[in-house]
Protein backbone atom coordinates (compact mmCIF):
# COMPACT_ATOMS: atom_id res chain seq x y z
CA UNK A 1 -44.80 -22.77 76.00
CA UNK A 2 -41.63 -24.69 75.16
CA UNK A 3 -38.80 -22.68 74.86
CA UNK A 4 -36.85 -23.04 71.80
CA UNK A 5 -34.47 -20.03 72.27
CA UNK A 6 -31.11 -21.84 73.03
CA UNK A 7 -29.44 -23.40 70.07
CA UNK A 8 -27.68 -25.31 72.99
CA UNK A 9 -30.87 -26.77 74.48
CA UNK A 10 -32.37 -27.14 71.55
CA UNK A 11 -29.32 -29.01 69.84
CA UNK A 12 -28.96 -31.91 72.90
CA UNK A 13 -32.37 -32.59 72.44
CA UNK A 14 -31.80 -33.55 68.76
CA UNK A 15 -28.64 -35.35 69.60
CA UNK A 16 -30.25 -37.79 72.24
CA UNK A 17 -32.50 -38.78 69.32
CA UNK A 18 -30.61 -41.98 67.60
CA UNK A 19 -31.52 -41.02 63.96
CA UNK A 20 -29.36 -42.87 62.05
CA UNK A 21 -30.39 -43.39 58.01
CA UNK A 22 -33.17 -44.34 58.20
CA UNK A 23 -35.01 -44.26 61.41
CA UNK A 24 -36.52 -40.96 62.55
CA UNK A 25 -35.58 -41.90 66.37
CA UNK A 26 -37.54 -39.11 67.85
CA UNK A 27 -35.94 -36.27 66.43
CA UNK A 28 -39.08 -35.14 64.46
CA UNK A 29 -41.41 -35.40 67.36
CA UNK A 30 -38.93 -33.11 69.00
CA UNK A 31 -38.91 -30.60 66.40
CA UNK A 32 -42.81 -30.93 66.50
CA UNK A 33 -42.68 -30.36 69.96
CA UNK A 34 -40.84 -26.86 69.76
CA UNK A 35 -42.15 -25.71 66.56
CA UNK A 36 -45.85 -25.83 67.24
CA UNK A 37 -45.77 -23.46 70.19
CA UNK A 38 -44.31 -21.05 67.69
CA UNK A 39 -47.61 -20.90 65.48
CA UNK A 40 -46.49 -23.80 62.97
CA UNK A 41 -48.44 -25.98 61.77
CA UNK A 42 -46.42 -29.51 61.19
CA UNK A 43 -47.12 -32.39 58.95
CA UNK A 44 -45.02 -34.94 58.87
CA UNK A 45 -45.25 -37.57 55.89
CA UNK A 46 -43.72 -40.82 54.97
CA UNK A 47 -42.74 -42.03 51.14
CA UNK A 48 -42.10 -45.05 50.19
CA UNK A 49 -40.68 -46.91 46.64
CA UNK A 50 -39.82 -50.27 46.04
CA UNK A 51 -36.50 -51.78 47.23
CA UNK A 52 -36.16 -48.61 49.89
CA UNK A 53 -36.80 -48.12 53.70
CA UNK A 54 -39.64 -46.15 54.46
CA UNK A 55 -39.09 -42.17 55.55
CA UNK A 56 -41.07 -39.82 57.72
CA UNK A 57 -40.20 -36.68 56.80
CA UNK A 58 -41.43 -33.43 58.41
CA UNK A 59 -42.71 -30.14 57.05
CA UNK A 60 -43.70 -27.18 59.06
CA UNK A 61 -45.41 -23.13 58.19
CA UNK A 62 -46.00 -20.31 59.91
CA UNK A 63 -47.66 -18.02 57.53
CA UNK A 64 -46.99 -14.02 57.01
CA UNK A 65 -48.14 -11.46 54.34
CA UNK A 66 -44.48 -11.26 52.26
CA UNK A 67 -42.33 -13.76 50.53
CA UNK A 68 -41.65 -17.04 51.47
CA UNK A 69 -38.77 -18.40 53.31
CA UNK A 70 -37.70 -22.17 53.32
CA UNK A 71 -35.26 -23.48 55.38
CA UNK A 72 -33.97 -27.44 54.77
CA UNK A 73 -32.05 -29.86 56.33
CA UNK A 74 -32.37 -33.10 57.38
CA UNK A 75 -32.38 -35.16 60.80
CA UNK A 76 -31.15 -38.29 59.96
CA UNK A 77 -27.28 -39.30 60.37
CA UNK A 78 -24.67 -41.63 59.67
CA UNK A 79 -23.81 -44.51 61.78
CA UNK A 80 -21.58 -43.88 64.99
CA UNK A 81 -18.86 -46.81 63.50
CA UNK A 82 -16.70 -48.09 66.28
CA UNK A 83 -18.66 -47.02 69.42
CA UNK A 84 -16.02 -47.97 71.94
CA UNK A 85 -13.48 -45.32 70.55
CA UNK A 86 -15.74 -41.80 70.87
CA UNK A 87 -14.61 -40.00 73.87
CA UNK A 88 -18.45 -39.75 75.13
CA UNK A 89 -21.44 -42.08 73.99
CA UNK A 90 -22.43 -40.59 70.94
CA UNK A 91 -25.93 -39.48 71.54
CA UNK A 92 -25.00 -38.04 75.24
CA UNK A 93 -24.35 -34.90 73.65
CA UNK A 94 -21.94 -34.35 76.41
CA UNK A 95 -20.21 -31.10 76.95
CA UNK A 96 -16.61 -30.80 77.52
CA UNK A 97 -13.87 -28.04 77.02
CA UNK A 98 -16.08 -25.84 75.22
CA UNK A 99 -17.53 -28.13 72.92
CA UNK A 100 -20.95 -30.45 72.44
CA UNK A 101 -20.63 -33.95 71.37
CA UNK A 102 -22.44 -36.11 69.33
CA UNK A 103 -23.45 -37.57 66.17
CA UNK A 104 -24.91 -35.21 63.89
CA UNK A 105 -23.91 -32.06 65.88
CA UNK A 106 -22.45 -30.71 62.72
CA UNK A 107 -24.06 -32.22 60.26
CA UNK A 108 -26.32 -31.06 60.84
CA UNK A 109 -28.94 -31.24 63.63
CA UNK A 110 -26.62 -27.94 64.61
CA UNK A 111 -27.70 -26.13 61.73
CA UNK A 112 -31.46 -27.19 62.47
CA UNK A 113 -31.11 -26.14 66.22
CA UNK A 114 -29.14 -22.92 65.65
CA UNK A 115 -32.07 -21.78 62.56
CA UNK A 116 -35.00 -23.15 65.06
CA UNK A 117 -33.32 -20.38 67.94
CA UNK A 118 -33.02 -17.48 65.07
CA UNK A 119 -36.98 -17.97 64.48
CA UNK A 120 -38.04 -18.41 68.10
CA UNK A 121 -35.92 -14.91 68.92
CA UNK A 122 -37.27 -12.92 66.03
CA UNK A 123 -41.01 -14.27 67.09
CA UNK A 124 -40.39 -13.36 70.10
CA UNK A 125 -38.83 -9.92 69.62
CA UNK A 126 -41.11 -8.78 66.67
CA UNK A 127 -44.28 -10.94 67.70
CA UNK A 128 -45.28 -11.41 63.62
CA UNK A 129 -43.38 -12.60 60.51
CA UNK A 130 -43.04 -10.28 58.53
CA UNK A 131 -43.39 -13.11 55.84
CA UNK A 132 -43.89 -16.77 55.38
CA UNK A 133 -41.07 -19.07 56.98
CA UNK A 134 -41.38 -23.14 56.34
CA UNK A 135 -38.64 -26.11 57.60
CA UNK A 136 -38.54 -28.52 55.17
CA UNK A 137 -36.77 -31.51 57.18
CA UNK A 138 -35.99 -35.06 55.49
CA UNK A 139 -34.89 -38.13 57.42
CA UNK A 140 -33.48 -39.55 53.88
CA UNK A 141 -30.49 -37.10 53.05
CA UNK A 142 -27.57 -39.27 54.08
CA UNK A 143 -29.28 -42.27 52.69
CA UNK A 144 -30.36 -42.80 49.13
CA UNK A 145 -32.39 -39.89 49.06
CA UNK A 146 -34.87 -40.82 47.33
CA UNK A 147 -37.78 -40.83 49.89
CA UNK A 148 -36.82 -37.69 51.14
CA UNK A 149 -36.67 -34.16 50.03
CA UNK A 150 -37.25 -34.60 46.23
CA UNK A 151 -40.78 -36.48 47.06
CA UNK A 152 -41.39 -33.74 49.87
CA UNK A 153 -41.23 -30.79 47.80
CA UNK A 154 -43.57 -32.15 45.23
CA UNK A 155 -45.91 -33.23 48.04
CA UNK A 156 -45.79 -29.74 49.25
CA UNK A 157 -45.92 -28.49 45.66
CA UNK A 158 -49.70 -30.27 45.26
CA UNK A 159 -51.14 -29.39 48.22
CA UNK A 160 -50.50 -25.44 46.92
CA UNK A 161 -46.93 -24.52 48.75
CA UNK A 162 -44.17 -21.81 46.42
CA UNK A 163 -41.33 -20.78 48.02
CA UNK A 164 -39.08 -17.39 47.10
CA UNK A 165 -35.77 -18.57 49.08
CA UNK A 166 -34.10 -21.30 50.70
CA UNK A 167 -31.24 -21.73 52.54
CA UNK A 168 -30.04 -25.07 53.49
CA UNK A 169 -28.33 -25.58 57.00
CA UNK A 170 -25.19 -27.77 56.19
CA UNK A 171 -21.68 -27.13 57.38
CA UNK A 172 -20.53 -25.55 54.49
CA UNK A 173 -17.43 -23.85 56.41
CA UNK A 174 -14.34 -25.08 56.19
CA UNK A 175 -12.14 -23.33 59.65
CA UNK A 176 -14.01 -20.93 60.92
CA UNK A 177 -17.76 -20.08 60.96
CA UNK A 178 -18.30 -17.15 58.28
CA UNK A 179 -15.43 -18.73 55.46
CA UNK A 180 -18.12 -19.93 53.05
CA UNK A 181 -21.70 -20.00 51.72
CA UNK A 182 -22.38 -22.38 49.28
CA UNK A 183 -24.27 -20.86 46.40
CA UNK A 184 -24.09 -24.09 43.58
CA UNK A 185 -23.09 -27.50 43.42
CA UNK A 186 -21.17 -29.83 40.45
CA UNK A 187 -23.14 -32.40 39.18
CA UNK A 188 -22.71 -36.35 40.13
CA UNK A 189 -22.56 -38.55 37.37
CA UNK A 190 -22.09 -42.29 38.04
CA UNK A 191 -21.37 -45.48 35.65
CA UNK A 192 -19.88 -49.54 35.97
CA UNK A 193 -18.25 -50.18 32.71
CA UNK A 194 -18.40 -54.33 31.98
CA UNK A 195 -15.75 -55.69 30.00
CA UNK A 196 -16.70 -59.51 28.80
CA UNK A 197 -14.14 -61.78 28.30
CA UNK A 198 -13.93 -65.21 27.66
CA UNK A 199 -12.53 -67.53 30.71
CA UNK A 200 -9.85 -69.78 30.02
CA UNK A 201 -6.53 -71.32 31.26
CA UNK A 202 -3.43 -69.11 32.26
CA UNK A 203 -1.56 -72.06 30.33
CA UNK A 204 -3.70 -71.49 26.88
CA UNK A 205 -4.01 -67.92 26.87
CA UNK A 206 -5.03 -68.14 22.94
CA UNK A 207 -7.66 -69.55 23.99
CA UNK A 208 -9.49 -67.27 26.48
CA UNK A 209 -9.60 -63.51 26.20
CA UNK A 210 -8.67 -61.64 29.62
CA UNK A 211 -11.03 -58.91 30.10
CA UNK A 212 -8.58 -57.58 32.46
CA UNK A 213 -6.57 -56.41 29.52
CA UNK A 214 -9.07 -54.03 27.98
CA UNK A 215 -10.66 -53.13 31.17
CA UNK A 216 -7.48 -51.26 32.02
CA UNK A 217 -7.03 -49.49 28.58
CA UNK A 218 -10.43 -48.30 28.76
CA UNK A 219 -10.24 -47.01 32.54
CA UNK A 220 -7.04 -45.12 31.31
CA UNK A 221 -9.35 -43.65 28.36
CA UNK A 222 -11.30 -41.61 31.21
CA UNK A 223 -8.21 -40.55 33.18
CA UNK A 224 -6.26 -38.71 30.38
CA UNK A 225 -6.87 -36.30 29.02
CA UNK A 226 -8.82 -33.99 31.72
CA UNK A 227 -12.16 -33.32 30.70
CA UNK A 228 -11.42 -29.33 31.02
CA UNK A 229 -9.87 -26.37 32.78
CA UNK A 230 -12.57 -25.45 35.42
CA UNK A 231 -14.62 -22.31 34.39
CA UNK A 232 -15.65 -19.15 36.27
CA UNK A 233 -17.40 -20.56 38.87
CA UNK A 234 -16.31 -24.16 39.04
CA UNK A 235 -13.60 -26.41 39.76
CA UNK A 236 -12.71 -28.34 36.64
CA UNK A 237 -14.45 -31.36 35.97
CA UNK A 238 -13.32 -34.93 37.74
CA UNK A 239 -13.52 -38.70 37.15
CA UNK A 240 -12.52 -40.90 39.97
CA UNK A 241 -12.51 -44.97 39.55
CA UNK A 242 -14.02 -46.03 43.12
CA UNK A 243 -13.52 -50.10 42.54
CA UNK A 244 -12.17 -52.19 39.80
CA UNK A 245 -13.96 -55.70 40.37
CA UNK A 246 -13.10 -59.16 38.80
CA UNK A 247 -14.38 -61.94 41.28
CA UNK A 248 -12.06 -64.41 40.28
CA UNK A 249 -10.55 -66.34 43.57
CA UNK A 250 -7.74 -68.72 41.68
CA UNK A 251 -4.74 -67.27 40.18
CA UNK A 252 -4.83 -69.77 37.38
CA UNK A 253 -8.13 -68.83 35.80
CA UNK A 254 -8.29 -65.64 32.85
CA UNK A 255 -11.77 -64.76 34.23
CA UNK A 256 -14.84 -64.22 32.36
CA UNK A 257 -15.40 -59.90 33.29
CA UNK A 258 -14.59 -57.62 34.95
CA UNK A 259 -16.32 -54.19 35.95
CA UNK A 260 -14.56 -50.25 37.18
CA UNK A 261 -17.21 -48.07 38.80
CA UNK A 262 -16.67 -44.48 38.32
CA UNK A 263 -18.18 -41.41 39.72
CA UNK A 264 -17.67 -37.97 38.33
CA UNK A 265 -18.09 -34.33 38.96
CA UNK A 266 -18.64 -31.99 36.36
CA UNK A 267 -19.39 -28.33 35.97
CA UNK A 268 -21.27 -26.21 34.28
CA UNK A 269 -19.23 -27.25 30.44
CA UNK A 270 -21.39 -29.82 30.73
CA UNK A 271 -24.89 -31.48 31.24
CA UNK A 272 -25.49 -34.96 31.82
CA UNK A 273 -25.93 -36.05 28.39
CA UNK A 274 -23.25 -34.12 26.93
CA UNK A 275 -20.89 -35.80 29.95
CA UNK A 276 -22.40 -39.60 28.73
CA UNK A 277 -21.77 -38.86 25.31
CA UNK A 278 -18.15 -37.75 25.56
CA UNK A 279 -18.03 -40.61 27.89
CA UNK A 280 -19.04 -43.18 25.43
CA UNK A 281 -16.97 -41.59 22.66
CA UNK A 282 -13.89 -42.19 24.77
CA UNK A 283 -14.85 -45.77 25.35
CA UNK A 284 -15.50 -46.39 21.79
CA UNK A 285 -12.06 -44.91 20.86
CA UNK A 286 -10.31 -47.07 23.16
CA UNK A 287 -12.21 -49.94 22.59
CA UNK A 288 -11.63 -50.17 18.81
CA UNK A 289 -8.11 -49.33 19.52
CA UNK A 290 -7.60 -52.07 22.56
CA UNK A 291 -5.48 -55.24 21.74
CA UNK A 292 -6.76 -57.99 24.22
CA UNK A 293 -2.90 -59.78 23.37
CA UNK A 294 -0.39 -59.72 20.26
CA UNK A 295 -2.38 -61.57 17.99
CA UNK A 296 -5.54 -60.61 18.39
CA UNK A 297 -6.87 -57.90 16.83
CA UNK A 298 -10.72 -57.57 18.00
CA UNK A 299 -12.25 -54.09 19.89
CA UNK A 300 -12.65 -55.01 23.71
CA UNK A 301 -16.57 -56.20 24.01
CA UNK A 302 -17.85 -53.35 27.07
CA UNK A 303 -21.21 -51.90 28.40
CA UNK A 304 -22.02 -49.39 30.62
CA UNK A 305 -24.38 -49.20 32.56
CA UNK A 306 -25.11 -45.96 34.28
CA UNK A 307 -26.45 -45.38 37.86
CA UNK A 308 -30.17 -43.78 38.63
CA UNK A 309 -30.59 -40.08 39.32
CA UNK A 310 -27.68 -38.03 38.25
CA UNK A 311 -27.43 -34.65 39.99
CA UNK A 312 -27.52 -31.36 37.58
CA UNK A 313 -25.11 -29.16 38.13
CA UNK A 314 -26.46 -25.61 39.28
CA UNK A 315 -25.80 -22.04 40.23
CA UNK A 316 -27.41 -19.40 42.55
CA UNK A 317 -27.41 -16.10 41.59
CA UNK A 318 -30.21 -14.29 43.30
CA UNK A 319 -29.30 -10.93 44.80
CA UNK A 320 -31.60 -10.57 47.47
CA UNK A 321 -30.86 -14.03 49.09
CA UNK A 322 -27.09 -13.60 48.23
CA UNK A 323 -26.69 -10.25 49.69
CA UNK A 324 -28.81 -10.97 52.71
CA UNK A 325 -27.06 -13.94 54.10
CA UNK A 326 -23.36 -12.41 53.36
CA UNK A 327 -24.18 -9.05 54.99
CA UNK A 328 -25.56 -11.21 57.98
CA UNK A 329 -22.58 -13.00 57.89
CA UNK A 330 -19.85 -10.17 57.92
CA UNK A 331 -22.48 -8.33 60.27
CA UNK A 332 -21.50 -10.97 63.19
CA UNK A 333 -18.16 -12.05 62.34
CA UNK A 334 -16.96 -9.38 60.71
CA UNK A 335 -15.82 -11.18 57.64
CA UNK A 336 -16.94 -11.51 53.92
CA UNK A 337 -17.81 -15.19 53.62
CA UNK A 338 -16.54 -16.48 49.74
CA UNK A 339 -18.96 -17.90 47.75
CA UNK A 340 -18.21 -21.67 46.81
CA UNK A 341 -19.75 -24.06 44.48
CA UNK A 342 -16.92 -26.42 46.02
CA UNK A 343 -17.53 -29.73 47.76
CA UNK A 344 -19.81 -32.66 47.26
CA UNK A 345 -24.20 -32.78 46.80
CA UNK A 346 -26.47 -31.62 49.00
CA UNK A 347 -30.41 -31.70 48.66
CA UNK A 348 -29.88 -27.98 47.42
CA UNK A 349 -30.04 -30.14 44.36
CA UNK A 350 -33.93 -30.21 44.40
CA UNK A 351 -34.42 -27.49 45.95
CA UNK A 352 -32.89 -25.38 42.98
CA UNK A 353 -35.57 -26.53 40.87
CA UNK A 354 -38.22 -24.78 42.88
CA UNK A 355 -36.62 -21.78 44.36
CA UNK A 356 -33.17 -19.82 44.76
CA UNK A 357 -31.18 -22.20 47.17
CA UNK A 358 -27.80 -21.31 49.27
CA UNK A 359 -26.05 -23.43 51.99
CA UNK A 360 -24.56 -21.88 54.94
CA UNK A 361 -23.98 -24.28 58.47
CA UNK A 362 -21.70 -24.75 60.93
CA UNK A 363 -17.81 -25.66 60.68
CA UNK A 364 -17.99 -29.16 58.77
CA UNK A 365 -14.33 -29.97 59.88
CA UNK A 366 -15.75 -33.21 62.11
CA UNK A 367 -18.90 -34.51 60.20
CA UNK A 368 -19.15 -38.15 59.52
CA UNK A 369 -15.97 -38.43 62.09
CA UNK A 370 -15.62 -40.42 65.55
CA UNK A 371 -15.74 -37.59 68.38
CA UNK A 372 -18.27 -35.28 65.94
CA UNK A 373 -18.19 -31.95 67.93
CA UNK A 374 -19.08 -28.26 67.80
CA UNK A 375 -17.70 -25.05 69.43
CA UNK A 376 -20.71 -24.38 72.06
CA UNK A 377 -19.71 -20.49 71.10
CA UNK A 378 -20.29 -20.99 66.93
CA UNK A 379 -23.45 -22.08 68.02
CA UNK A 380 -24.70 -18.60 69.27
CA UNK A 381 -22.99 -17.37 66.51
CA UNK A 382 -24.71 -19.32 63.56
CA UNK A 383 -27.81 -18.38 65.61
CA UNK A 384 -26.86 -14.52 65.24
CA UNK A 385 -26.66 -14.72 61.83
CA UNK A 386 -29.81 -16.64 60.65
CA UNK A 387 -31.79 -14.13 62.99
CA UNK A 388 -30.32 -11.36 61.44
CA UNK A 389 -30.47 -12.73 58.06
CA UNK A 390 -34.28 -13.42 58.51
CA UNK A 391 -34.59 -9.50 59.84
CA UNK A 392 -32.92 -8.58 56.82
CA UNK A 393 -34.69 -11.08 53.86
CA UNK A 394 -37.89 -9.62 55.09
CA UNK A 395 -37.25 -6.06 55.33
């Protein structure tokens, strides 16, 4: 029998495995490999869609008589960027001072390894479940998500699977392990607005119209004013333009268009639709109002076209789950973790649509970064408290 006890152990594996977006590299077989001797069966299938990479994703059960426990994450990471300027190769998960190295250490093959060690312990202490406890595992999170999670909890939805919990494994802690769990998300809305124009000569400005001009009054029109104040349990809603494009190399030419792409984050004042509308009503304001020059009085011509898949905006509030994971967490650390709906997505934003979902990980504070590290010490920790937590949600 493998042993999967050590979060340590069973986090270098995962490191070694170069799983960037969207190669699985290995690190599935691994978790096969330590899984299986546990008493779960694994399945591991690959979506497709047209225009995207392929994905393997993994799923894996071990069955009990009592409610069913789903823990998510993913194995694929970002790219390593500039090689030559991490301290140690970055899939050597090397250990030095105190601390393991490696892409994806905290984001978040960590979390995987650390929940993998909880189960292995409890198995091993208590021999049965005491329940039902699945890993749903995507290689697709930090890519466009599409062939990941949301197409492997249908899949598992057909072939007969319900789940009463989840908790996903990402770093949700900002300093120290036990600040935060993560118990909702804002919704991600995204949008190019095109502004036509009509190209001309700098020289004859009457007889071009600069798109530039009404671009910028209708960028301003989403700035100002703020959506709203925040509410209870979110921050308040916000738009950020991410590029304003032209494409117009000579500096005598009014060009043609131009195009701002936007992304924003709303809370729960808002769905979607509502956010489009009020979107488009601020647009149409400030288009009929835009003057292109003196002189001309026409609105500024604009679409918008709005990106696939916006993310809903959501909100755990299931007791059981809740009070499980914080007692666990001020159990070990001896601190009351807050509970955030701060930060960016996550796949909780599936998830929520088939069970209550929570996030709780490792420190986040190098994810993404050059020299992505984890205290070797949190890692026993985190492992404390999803064993305890899975005593607990089962009792």
């Amino acid at each position: 029998m493998i042993s999967s006890t050590d979060p340590i152990q069973n986090l270098a594996k995962l490191i070694a495995c170069p799983s960037v977006t969207p190669l699985e590299g290995g690190a599935l077989q691994v978790l096969q490999s330590l899984l299986e001797p546990l008493g779960f069966s694994v399945e591991r299938p690959v979506f497709s869609e047209d225009g995207t990479p392929d994905v393997e994703n993994l799923y894996a059960r071990r069955s009990g008589n009592g409610p069913h426990l789903m823990f998510a994450g993913h194995t694929d990471v970002v790219p390593v960027g500039d090689e030559a300027a991490w301290t140690f190769p970055p899939f050597s998960a090397k250990i030095h001072n105190g601390q393991m190295y490696g892409r994806g250490a905290v984001d978040m093959k960590g979390g995987i390894a650390c929940f993998l060690a909880a189960v292995a312990r409890h198995i091993g202490k208590h021999r049965d479940l005491r329940g039902s406890v699945s890993f749903l595992i995507t290689g697709d999170e930090e890519g466009p998500s599409i062939n990941g999670t949301g197409k492997l909890l249908e899949w598992a939805k057909q072939k007969g699977e319900s789940w009463d919990a989840s908790i996903v494994g990402e770093p949700t802690n900002p300093e120290r392990l036990g600040d935060m769990i993560k118990i909702g998300r804002r919704g991600s809305l995204s949008g190019t607005i095109v502004v036509h124009g009509v190209q001309g000569h700098v020289a004859y400005p009457h007889l071009a119209d600069n798109p530039v001009r009404g671009l910028t009054s209708l960028v301003e029109s989403l700035l100002y004013p703020a959506f709203d104040q925040g509410t209870e349990d979110f921050q308040a809603t916000n738009l950020e333009v991410t590029t304003i494009d032209v494409g117009n190399p000579a500096v005598n030419v009014i060009p043609a268009r131009a195009t701002a792409t936007f992304n924003v984050r709303f809370n729960d004042s808002w769905t979607d639709e509502t956010l489009m509308a009020e979107i488009h009503n601020r647009l149409d304001r400030a288009a009929a109002r835009g003057k292109l020059r003196p002189g001309k009085a026409d609105p500024v011509n604009y679409e918008i076209v709005w990106r696939d898949r916006p993310s809903h905006v959501f909100l755990t509030r299931d007791e059981k789950l809740l009070g499980a994971l914080s007692s666990s967490v001020e159990a070990v650390t001896g601190k009351r973790p807050q509970l955030s709906t701060s930060g960016g997505t996550s796949d909780a934003r599936f998830i929520k649509d088939y069970c209550p979902v929570v996030e709780f990980g490792l420190v986040g504070q190098t994810m993404h970064m050059v020299d992505e590290r984890v205290a070797i010490a949190d890692l026993e920790t985190l492992t404390q408290i999803y064993e305890r937590f899975i005593a607990d949600f089962f009792a």
